[in-house]
C-alpha atoms as a PDB file:
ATOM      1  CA  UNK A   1     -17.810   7.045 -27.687  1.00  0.00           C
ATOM      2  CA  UNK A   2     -16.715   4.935 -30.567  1.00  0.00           C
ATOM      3  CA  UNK A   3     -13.400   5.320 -33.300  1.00  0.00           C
ATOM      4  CA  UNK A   4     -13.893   3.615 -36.180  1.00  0.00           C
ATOM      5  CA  UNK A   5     -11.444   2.464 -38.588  1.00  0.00           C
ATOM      6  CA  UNK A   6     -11.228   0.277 -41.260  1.00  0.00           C
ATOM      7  CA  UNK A   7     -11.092  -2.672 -39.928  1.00  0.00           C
ATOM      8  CA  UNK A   8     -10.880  -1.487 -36.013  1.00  0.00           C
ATOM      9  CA  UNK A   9     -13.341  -0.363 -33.587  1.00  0.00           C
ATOM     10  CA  UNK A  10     -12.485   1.374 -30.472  1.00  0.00           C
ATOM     11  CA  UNK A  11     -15.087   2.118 -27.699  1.00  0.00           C
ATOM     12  CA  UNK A  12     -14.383   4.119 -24.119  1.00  0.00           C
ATOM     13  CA  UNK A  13     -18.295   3.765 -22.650  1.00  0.00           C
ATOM     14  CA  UNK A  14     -19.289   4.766 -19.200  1.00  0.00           C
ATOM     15  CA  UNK A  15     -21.989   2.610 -17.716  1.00  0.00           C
ATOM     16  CA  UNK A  16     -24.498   2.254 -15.155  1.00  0.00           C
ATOM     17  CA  UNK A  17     -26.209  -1.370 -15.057  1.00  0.00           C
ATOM     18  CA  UNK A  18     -28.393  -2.907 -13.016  1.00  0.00           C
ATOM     19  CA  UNK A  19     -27.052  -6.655 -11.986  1.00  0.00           C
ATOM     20  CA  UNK A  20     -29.718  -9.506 -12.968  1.00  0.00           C
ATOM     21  CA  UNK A  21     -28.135 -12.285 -11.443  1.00  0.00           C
ATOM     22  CA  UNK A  22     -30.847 -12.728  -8.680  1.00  0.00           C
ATOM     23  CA  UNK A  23     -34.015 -11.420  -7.645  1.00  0.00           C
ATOM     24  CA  UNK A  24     -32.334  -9.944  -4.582  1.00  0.00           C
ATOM     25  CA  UNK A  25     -29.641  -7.851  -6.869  1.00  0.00           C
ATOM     26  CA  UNK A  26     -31.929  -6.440  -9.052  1.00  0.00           C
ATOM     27  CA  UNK A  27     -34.608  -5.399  -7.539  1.00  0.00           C
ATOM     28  CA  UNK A  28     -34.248  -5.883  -3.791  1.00  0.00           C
ATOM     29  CA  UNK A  29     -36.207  -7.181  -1.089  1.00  0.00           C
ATOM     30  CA  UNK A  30     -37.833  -6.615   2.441  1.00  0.00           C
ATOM     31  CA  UNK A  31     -36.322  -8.727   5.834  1.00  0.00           C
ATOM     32  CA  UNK A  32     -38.362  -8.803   9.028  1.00  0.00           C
ATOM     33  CA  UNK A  33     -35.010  -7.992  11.256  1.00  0.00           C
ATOM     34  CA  UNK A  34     -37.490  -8.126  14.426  1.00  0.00           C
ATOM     35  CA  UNK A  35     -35.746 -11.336  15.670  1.00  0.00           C
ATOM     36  CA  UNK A  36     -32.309  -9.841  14.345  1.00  0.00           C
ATOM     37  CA  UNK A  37     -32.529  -6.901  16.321  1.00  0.00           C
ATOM     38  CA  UNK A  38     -34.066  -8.396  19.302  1.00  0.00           C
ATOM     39  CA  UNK A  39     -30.779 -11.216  19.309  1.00  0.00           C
ATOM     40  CA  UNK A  40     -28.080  -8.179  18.581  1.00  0.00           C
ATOM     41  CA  UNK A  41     -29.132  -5.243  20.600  1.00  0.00           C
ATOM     42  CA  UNK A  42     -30.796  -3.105  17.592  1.00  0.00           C
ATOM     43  CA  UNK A  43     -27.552  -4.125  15.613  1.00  0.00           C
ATOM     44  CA  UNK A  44     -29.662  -4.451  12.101  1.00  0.00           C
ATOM     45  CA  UNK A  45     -31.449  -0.887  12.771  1.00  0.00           C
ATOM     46  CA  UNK A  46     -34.985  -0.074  10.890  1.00  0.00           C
ATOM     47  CA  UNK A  47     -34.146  -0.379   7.337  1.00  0.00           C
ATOM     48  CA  UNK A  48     -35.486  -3.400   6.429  1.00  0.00           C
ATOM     49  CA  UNK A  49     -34.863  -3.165   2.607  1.00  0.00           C
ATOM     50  CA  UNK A  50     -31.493  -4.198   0.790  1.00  0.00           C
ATOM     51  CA  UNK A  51     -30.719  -5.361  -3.064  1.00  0.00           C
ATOM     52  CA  UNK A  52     -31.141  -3.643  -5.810  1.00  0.00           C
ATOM     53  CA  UNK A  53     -27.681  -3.374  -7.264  1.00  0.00           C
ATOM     54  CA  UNK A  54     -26.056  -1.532  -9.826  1.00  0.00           C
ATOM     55  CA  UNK A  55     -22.624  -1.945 -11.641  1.00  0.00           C
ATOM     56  CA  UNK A  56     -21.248   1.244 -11.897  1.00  0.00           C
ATOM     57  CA  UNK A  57     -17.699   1.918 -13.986  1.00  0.00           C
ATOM     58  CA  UNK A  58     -15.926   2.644 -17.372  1.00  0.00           C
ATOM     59  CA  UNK A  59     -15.092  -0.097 -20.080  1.00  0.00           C
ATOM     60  CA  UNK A  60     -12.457  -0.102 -22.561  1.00  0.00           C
ATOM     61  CA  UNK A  61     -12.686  -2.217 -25.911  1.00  0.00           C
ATOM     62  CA  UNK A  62     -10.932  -2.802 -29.685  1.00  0.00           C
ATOM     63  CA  UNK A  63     -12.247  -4.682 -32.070  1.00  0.00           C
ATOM     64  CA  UNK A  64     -10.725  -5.801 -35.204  1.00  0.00           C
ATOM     65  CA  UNK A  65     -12.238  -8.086 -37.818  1.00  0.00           C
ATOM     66  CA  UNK A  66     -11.129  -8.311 -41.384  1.00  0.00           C
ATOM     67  CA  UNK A  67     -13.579 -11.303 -42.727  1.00  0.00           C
ATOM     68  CA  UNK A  68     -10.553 -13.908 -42.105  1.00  0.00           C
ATOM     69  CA  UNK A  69      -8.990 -13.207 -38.821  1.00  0.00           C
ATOM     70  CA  UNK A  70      -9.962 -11.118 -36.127  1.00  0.00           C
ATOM     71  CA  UNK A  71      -8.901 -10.100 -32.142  1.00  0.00           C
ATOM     72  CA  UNK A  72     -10.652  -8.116 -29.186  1.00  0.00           C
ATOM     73  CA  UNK A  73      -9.732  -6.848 -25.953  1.00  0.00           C
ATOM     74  CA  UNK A  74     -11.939  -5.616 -23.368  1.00  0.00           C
ATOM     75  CA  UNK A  75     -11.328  -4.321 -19.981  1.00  0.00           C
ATOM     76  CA  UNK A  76     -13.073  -2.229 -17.505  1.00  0.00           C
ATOM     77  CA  UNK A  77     -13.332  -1.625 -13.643  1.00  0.00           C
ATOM     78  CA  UNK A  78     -16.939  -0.475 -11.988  1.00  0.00           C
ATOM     79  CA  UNK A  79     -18.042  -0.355  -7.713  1.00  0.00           C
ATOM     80  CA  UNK A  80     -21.290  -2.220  -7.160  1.00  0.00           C
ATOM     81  CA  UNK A  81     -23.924  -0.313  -5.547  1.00  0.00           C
ATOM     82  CA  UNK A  82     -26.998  -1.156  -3.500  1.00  0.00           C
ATOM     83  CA  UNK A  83     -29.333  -0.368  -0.130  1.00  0.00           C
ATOM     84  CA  UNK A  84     -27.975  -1.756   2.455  1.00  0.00           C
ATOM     85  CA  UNK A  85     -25.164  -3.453   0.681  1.00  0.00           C
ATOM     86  CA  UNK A  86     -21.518  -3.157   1.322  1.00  0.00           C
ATOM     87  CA  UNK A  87     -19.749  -1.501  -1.703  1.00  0.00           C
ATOM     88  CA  UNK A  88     -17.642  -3.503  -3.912  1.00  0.00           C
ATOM     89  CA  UNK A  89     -15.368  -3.544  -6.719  1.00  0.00           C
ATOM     90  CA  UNK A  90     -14.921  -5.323  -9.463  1.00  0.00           C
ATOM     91  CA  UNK A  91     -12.258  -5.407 -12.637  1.00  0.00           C
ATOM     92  CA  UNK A  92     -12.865  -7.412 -15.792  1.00  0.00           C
ATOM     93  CA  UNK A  93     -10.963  -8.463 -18.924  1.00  0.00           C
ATOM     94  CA  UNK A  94     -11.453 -10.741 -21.635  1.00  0.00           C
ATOM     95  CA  UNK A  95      -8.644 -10.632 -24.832  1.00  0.00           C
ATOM     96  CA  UNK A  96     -10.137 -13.144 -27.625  1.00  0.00           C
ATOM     97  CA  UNK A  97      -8.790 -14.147 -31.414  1.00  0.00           C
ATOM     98  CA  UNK A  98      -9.848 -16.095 -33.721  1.00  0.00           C
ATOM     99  CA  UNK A  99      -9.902 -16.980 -37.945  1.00  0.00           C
ATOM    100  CA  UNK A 100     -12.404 -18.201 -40.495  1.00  0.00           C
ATOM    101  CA  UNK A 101     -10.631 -21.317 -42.116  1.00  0.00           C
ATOM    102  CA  UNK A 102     -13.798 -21.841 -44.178  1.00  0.00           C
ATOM    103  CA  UNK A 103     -15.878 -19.011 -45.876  1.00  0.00           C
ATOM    104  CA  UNK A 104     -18.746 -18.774 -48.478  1.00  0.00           C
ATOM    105  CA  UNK A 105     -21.497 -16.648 -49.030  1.00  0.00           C
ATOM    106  CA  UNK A 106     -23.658 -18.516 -46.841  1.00  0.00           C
ATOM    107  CA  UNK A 107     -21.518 -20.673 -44.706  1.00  0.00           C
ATOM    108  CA  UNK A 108     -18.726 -19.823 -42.502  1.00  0.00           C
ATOM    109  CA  UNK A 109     -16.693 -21.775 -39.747  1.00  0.00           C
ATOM    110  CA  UNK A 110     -14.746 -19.834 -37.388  1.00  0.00           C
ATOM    111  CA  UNK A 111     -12.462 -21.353 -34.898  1.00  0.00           C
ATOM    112  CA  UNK A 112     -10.612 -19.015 -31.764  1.00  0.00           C
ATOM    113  CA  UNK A 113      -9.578 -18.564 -28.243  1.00  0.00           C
ATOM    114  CA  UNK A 114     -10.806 -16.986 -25.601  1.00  0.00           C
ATOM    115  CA  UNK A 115      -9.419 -15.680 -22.187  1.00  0.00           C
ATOM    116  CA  UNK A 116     -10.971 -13.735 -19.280  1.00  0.00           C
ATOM    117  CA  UNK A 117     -10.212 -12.376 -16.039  1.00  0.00           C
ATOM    118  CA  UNK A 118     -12.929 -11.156 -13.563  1.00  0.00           C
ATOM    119  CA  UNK A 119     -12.360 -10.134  -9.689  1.00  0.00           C
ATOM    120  CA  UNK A 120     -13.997  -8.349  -6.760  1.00  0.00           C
ATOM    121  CA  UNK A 121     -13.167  -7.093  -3.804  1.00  0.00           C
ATOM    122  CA  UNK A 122     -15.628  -8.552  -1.473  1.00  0.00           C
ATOM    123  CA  UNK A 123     -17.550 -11.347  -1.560  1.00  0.00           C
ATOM    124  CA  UNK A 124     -20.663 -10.577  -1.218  1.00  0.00           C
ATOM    125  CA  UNK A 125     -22.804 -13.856  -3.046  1.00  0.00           C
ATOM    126  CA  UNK A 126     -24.828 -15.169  -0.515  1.00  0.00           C
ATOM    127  CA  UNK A 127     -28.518 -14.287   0.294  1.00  0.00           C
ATOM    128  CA  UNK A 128     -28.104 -12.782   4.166  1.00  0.00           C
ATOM    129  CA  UNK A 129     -28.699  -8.816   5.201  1.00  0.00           C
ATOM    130  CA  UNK A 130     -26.232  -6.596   3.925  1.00  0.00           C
ATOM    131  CA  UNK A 131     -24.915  -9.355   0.566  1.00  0.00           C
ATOM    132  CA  UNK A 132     -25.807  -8.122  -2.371  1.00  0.00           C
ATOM    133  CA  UNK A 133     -27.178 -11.724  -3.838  1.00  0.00           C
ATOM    134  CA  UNK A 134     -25.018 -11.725  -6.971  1.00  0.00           C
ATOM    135  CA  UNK A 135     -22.333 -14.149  -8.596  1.00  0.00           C
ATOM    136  CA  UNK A 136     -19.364 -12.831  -7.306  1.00  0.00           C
ATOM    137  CA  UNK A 137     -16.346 -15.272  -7.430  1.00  0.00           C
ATOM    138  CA  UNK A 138     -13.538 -13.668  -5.611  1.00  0.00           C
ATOM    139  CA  UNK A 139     -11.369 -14.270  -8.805  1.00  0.00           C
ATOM    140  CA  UNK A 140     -12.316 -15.916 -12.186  1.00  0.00           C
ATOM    141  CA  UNK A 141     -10.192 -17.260 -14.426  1.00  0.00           C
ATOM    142  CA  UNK A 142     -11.022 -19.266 -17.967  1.00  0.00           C
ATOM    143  CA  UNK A 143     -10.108 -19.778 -21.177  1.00  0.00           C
ATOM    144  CA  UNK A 144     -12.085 -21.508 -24.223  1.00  0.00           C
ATOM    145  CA  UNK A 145     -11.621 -22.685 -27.817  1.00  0.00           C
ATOM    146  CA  UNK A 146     -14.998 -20.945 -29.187  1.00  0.00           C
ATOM    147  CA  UNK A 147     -16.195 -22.676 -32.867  1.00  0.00           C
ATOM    148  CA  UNK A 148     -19.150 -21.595 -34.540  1.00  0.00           C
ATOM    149  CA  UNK A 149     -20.662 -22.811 -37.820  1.00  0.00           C
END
């Protein structure tokens, strides 16, 4: 869903996303738990497939730009998904401005700041039974001067 203005943009968007960061998170993989089970008293059962997960969640986001100056804000929460990996949630949110101190037809430079937020729940990053093989910092915090030419 999308409001546009004149010079704002506002989009609400469900989504559903598959998470690339690994082989493992996006499209699984198959353990032989025969040693794990045999160690832990059945403890890893029969399903020998986990991965495959998906980002699951709403996301918020305005957008204004009128050639010179411009500013965004984004934010949205989602639960990561997969087999045989623990649930986990995650909330994002980046707010950004920035100006065009030099403009022609065919050349621009633009010059801003950026600052995000990003945190889960769990941490689930590593590569064993039951994580879910993705980059998952238990919080994230950064900010950047952007310039582009």
């Amino acid at each position: 869903m999308q409001f546009p203005a004149e010079n704002l943009n506002i989009r609400i968007e469900g989504l559903r996303q598959p998470v690339t960061d690994t082989l493992l998170s996006y499209s699984g993989t198959r353990a032989n738990l025969a040693l794990a089970n045999a160690t832990t008293n059945n403890a890893f059962g029969n399903k020998r497939t986990w991965g495959g997960v998906t980002k699951n969640g709403a996301r918020a986001s305005a957008y204004y730009d009128d050639g010179y100056f411009g500013a965004f804000g984004v934010a949205g929460g989602s639960v990561l998904v997969g087999t045989n990996v623990a649930e986990n949630g995650l909330f994002e949110a980046l707010i950004g401005a920035y100006f065009r101190p030099y403009k022609t037809d065919t050349d621009r430079l633009s010059l801003g700041i950026n600052i995000a937020y990003m945190g889960y729940d769990k941490n689930l990053s590593n590569f064993s039974f039951g994580q879910g093989g993705y980059f998952q910092p238990a919080q994230l915090r950064s900010a950047d001067i952007p310039a582009r030419v």
